[in-house]
Protein backbone atom coordinates (compact mmCIF):
# COMPACT_ATOMS: atom_id res chain seq x y z
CA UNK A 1 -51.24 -2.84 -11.28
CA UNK A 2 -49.79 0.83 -10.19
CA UNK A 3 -51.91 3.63 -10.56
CA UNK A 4 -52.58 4.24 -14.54
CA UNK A 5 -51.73 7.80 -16.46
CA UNK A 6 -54.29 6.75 -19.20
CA UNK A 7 -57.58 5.10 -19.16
CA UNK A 8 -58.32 3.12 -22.47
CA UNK A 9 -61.83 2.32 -22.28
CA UNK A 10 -62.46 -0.25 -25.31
CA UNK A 11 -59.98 -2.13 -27.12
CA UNK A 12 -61.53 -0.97 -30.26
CA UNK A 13 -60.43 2.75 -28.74
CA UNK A 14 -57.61 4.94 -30.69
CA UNK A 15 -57.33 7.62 -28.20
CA UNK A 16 -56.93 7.24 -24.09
CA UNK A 17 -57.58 9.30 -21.52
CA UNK A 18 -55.41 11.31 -19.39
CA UNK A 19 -56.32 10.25 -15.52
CA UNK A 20 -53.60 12.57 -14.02
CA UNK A 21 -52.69 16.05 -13.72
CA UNK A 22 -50.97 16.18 -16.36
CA UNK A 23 -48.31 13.85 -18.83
CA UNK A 24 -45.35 15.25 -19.03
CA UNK A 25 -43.27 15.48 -22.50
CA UNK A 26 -41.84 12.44 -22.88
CA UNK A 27 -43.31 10.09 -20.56
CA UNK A 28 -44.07 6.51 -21.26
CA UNK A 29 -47.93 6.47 -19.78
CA UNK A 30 -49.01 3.42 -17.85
CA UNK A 31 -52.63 2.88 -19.86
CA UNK A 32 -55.26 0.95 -18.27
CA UNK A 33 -57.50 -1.08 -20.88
CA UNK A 34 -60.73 -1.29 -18.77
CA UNK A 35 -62.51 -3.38 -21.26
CA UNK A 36 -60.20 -6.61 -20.99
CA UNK A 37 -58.22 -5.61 -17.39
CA UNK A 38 -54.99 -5.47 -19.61
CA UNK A 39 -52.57 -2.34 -19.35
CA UNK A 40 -50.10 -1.55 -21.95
CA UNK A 41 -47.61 1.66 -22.53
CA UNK A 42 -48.49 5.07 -24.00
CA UNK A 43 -45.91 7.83 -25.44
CA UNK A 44 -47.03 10.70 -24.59
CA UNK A 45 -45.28 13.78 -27.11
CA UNK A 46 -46.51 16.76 -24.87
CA UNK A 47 -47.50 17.47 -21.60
CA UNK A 48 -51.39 16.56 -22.10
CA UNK A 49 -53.94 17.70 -18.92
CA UNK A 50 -56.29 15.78 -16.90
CA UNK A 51 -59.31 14.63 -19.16
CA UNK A 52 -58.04 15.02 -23.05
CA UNK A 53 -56.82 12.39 -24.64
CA UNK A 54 -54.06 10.77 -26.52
CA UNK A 55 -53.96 9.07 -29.56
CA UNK A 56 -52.80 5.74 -29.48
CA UNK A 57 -51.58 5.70 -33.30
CA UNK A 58 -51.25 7.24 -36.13
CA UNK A 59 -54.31 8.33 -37.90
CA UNK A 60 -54.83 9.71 -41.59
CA UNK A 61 -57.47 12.31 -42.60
CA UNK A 62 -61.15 10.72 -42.57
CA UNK A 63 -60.16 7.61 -39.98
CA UNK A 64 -62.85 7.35 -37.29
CA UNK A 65 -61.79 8.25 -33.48
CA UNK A 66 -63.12 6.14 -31.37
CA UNK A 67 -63.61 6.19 -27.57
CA UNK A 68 -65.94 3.66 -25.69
CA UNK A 69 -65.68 1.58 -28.60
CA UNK A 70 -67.77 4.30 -30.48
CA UNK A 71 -67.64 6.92 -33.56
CA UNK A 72 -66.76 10.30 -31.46
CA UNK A 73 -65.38 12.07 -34.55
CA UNK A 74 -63.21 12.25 -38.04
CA UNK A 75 -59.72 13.39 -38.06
CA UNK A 76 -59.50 16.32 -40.64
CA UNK A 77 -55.59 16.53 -40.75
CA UNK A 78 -53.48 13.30 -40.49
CA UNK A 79 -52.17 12.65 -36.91
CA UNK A 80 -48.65 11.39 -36.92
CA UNK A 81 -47.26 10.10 -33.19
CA UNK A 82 -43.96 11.21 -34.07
CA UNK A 83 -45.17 15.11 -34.73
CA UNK A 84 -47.25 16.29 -31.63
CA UNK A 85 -50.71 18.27 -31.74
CA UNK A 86 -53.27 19.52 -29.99
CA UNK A 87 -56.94 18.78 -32.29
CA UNK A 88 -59.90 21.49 -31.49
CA UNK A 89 -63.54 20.50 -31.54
CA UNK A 90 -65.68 22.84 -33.77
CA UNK A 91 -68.82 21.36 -31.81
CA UNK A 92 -67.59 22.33 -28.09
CA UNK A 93 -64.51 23.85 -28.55
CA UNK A 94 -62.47 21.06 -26.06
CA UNK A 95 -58.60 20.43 -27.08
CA UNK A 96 -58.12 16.82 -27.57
CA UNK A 97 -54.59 15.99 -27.43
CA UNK A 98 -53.02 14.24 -29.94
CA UNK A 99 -49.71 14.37 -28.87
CA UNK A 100 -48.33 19.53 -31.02
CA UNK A 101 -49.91 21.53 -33.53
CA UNK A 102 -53.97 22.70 -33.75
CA UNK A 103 -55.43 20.35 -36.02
CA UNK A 104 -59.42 20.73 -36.17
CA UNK A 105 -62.19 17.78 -35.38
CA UNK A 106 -65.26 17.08 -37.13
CA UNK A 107 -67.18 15.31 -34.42
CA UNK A 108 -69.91 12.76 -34.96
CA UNK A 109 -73.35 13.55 -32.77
């Protein structure tokens, strides 16, 4: 396996992580799925930094996000792949990339 752009950490997860400097618009990610040792491909809409994340499908108002295989939030505003965004935690104001415009996050504690 090459060197992943993405780190999936559960195959329950909707979102990966971005394990490079940064995706660049356009780019079909290399995703690592660390639960199972599987790797699949990842659009990625925007450039998206080290350590945010990208969702992995499309996601309607009051789905779950889930990272780790856990509850890390609600979307608030539908997340279409096809139309970028950038979402903004309330809790700790950290951009999670969702592939254009600022959506906001209600996370879980």
């Amino acid at each position: 396996m090459s060197h992943p752009d993405l780190i999936i950490h559960d195959e329950k997860d909707n979102v990966g992580v971005v394990v490079i400097e940064s995706t660049k618009k356009g780019q079909d990610c290399n995703a690592w799925i660390m639960e199972n040792d599987k790797t699949v491909n990842v659009p990625s809409i925007n450039e998206v930094p080290l350590g945010h994340k990208i969702a992995l499908k499309d996601l309607k108002t009051g789905d779950t996000i889930f990272k780790y295989g856990h509850d890390i939030g609600k979307v608030v505003k539908d997340i279409n792949l096809l139309a970028p965004f950038t979402a903004v935690s309330k809790v700790c104001n950290t951009k999670l990339y969702f592939n254009n415009i600022v959506r906001l996050l209600a996370v879980v504690n």
